[in-house]
Protein backbone atom coordinates (compact mmCIF):
# COMPACT_ATOMS: atom_id res chain seq x y z
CA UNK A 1 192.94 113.97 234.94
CA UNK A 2 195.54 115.38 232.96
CA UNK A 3 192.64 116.52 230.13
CA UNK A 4 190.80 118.48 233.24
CA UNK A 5 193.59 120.00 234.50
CA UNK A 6 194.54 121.26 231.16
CA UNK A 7 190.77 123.00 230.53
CA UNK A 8 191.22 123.93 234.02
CA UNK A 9 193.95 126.69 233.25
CA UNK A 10 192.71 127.73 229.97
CA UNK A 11 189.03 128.16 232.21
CA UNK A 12 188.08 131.74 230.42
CA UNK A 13 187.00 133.99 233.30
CA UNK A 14 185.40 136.72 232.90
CA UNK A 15 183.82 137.12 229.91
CA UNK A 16 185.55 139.50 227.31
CA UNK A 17 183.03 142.23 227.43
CA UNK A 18 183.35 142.76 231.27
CA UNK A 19 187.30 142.17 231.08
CA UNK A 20 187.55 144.87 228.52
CA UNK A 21 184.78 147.82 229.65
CA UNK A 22 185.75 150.84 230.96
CA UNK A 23 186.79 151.20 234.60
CA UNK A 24 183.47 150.73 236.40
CA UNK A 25 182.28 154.07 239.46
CA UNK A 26 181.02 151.95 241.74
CA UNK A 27 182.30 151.10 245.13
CA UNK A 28 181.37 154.36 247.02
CA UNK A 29 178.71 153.53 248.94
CA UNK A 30 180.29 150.69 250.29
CA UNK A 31 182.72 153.02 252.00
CA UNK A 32 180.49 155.33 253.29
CA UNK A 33 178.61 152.86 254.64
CA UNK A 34 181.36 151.26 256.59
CA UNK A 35 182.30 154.86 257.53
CA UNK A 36 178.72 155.03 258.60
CA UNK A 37 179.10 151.94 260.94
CA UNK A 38 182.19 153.94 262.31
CA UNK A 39 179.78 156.51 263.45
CA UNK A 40 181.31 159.44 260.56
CA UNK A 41 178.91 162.05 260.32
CA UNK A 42 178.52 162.23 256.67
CA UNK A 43 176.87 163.78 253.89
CA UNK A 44 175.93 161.70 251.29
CA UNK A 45 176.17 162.12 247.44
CA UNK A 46 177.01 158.52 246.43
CA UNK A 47 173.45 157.94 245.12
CA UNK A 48 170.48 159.55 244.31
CA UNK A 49 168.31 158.50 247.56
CA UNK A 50 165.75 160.87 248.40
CA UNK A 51 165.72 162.42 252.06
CA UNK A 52 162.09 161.64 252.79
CA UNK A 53 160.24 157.94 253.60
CA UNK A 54 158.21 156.18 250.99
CA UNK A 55 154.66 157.34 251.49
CA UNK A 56 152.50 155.82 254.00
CA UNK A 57 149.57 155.25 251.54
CA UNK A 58 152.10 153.51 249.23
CA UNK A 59 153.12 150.95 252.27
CA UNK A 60 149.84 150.63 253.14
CA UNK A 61 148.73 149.62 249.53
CA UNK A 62 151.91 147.14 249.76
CA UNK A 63 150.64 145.64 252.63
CA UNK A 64 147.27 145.31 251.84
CA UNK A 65 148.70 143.51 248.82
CA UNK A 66 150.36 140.85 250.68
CA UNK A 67 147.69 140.39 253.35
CA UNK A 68 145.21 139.44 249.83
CA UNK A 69 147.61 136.75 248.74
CA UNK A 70 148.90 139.28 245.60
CA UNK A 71 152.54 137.01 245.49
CA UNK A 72 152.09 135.14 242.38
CA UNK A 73 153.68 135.23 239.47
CA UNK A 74 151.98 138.11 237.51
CA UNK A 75 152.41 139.57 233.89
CA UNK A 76 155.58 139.98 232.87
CA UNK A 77 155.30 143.13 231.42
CA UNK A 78 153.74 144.11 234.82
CA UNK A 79 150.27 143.84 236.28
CA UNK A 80 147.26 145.48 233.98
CA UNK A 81 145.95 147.80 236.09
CA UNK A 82 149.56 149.28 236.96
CA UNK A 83 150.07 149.51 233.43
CA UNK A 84 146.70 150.94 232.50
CA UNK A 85 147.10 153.35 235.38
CA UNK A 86 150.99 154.30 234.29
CA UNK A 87 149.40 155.12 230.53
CA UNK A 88 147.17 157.83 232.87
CA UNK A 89 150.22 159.07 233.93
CA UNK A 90 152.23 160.06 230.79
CA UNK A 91 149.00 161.09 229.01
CA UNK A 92 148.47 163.85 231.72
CA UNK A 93 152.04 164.60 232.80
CA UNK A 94 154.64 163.57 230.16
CA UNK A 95 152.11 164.43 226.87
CA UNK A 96 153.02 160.97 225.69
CA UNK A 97 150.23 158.95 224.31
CA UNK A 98 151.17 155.18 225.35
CA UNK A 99 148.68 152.35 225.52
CA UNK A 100 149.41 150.16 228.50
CA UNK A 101 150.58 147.51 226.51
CA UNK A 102 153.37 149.98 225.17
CA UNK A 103 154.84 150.13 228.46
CA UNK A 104 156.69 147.90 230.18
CA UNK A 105 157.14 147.49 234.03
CA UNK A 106 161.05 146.82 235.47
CA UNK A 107 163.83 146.46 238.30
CA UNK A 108 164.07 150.47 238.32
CA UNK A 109 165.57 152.66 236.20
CA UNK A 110 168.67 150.75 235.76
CA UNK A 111 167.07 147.76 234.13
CA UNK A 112 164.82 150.00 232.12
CA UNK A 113 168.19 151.53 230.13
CA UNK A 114 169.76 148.18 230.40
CA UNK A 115 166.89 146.34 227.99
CA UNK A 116 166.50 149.33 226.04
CA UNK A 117 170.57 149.58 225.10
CA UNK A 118 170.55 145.45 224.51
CA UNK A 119 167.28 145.63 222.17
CA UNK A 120 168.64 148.96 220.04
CA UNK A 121 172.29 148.66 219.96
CA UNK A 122 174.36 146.03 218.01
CA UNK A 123 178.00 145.79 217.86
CA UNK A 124 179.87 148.40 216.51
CA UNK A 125 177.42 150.93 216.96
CA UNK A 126 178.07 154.55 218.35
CA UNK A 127 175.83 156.18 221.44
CA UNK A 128 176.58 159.63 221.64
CA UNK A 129 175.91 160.52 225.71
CA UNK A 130 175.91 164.49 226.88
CA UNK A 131 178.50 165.20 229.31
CA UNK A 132 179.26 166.05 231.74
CA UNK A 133 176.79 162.18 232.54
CA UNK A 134 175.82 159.53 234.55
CA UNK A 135 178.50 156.75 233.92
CA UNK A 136 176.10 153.87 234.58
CA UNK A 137 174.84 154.35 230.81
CA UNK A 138 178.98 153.56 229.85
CA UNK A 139 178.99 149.89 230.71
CA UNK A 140 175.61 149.31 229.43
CA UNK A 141 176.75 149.99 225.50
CA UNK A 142 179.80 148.61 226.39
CA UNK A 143 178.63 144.93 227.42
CA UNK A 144 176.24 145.11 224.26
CA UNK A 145 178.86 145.79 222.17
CA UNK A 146 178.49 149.39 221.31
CA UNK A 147 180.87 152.40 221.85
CA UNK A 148 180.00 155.28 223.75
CA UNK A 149 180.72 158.82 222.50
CA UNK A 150 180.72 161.72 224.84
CA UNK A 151 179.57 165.02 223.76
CA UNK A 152 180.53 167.54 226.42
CA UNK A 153 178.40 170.74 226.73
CA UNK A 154 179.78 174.04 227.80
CA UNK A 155 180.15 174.93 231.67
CA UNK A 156 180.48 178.64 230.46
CA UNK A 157 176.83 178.23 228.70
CA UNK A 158 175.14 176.66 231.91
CA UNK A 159 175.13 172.83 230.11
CA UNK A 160 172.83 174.41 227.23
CA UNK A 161 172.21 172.04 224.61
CA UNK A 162 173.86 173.30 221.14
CA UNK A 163 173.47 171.93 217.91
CA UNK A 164 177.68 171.67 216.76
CA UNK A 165 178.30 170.37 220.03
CA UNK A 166 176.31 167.38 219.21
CA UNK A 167 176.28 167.22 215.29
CA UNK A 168 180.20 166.94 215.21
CA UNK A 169 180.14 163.67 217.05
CA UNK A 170 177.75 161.84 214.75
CA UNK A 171 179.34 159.56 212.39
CA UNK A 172 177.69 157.04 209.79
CA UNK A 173 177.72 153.72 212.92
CA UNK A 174 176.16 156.07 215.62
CA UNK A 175 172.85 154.79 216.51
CA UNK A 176 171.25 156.10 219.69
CA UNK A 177 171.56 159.62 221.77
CA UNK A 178 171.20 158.99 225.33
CA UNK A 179 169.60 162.08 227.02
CA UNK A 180 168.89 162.32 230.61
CA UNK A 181 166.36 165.02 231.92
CA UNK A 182 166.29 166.77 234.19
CA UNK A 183 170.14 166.31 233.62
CA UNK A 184 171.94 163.73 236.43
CA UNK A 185 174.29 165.43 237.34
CA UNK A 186 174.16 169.09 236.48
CA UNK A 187 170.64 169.03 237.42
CA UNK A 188 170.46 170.53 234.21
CA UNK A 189 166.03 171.04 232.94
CA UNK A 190 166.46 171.40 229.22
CA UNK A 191 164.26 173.58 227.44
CA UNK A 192 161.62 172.74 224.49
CA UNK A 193 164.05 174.53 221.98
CA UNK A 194 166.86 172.73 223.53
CA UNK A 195 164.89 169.44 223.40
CA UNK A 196 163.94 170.49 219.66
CA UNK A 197 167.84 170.19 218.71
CA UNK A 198 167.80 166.31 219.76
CA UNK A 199 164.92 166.11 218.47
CA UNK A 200 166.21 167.51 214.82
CA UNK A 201 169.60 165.25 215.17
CA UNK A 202 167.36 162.29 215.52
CA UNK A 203 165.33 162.73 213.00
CA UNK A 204 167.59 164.44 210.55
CA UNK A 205 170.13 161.57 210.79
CA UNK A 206 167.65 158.38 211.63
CA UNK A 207 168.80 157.84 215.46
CA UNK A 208 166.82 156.66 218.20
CA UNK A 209 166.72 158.74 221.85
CA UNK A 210 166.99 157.19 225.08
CA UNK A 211 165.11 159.55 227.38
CA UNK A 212 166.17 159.26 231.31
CA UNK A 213 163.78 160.70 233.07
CA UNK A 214 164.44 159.55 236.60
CA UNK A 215 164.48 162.86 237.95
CA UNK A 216 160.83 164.46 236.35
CA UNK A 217 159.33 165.49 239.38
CA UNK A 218 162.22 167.27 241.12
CA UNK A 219 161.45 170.16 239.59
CA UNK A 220 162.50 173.95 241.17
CA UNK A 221 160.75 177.36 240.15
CA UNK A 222 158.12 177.06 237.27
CA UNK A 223 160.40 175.43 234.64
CA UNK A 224 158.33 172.69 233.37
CA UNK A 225 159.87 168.95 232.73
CA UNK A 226 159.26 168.40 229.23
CA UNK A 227 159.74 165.09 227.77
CA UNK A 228 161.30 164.72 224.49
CA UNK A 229 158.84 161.81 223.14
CA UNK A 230 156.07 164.23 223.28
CA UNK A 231 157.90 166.16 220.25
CA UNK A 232 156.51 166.01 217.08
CA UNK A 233 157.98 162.95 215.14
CA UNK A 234 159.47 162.07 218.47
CA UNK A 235 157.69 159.29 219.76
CA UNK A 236 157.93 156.67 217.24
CA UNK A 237 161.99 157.12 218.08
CA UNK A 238 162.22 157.62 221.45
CA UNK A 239 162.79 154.53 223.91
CA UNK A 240 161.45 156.98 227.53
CA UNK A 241 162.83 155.14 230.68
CA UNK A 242 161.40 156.12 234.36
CA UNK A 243 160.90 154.88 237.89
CA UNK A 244 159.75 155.58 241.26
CA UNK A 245 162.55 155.92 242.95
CA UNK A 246 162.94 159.31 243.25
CA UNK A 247 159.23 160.64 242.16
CA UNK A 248 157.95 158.68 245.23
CA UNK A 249 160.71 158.16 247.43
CA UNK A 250 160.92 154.48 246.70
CA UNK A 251 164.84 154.05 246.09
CA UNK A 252 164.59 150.74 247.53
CA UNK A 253 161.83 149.21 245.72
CA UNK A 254 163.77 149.10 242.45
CA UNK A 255 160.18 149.82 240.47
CA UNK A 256 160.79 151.49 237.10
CA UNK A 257 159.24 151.52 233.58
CA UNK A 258 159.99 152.27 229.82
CA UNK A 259 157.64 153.06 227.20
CA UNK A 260 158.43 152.72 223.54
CA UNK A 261 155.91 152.55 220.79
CA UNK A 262 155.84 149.67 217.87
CA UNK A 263 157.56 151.56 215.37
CA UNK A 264 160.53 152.54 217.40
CA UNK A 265 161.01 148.79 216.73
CA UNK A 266 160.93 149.07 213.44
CA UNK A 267 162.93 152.55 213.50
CA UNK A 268 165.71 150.82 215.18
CA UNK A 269 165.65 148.00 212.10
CA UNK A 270 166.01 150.47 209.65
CA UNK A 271 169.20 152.59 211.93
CA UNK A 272 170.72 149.55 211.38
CA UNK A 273 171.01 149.75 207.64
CA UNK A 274 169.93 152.65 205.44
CA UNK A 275 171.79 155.63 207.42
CA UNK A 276 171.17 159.55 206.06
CA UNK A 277 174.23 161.05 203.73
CA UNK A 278 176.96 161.87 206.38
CA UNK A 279 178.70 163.69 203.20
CA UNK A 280 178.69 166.77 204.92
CA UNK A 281 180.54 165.86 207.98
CA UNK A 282 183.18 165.23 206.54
């Protein structure tokens, strides 16, 4: 009893890399929620959820779906014809050439970042993020052991991406940039030259990108979304995350998807080891 009672109060609780992150944002929506239930008349900007309904075509495919007896397991990676249909997709919009087994189906957005930072970043490691950013990417590099490193763009300069405002935060043990665009939340489209400056860091220094893409279809004026992977020398180092939350109004479906290709597997081996010469930085 006493031997219990001893392991008891030495129980370790929680683990070190939750104890130790960074002050987490959430919490918001549950109070405007319960302000909701109050009857406030509020205007949300807790979370991204889109004004409109899911499509009816999309719940009627859903349903359809269940009435056949679809509620199996499936494959993991996501059914074949999702996939195959998804590789369509960011042939014809993104420019990305991905065969469907170089995509992989997820719990949203969210989980798409989440297994990209756990299978790219190792202890130690530096992710440079743009500010002003989304903080969900923070406690993602934190819990796998990395350290995040913001690199703030200028308000005066509209949020334009600029070479020194980027290169001056890389150091020998950064690994990864972490890019979202259409920016959350400047709503911030970045150009092909701006794009062009990531994509020069990355290869220049031997990173890997993390491309957030959540927002790619809200789009305003003629500006076209341009995803980074479709640079030259881009896609074999670019991990591209999506979802349908906000393309098709599906917040609450948690549906999402990353594509990599098979040597951004081996691109993130050799990050690991044989770095550029950083003698100039310095």
């Amino acid at each position: 009893m006493i031997a219990i009672e001893h392991r008891r109060k030495n129980m370790k609780w929680p683990a070190q890399r939750f104890s130790t992150a960074s002050e987490k944002s959430f919490g918001m929506y549950g109070r405007a929620a319960e302000l909701d239930r109050e009857g406030v008349d509020l205007i949300h900007l807790e979370l991204g959820r889109p004004h409109a309904d899911t499509p009816q075509h999309i719940k009627d495919a859903t349903k359809k779906a269940l009435d056949d007896g679809i509620v199996h397991y499936g494959d993991f990676r996501g059914s074949a014809h999702l996939r195959e249909a998804l590789s369509k997709k960011l042939k014809d919009f993104n420019g990305i050439t991905a065969a469907p087994d170089e995509i992989l189906v997820t719990n949203g957005l969210t989980h798409a970042s989440f297994a990209s930072i756990f299978a790219a970043v190792d202890p130690g490691d530096e992710v440079i993020l743009l500010g002003p950013y989304y903080p969900q990417h923070i406690g993602k590099v934190e819990m796998a052991g990395g350290r995040v490193v913001p690199a703030m763009l200028d308000v005066e300069d509209n949020f334009s991406i600029k070479r020194d405002l980027i290169e001056r935060s890389i150091t020998p043990a950064t690994r990864m940039i972490i890019l979202i665009n259409p920016a959350n939340p400047t709503g911030r489209m970045y150009s092909a030259e701006e794009l062009q400056i990531i994509a020069d860091l990355a290869i220049q220094y031997d990173l890997l990108v993390l491309s957030d893409e959540v927002y790619e279809m809200v789009t305003y004026g003629e500006v076209p979304h341009i995803s980074i992977a479709s640079l030259a020398g881009m896609r074999e180092r670019t991990i591209t995350c999506f979802a349908f939350t906000k393309a098709y109004s599906m917040d609450g479906w948690r549906v999402g998807y990353l594509t990599a290709c098979p040597s951004s597997y081996k691109t993130a081996q050799i990050s690991a080891w044989a770095k550029r010469d950083f003698a100039h930085l310095y």
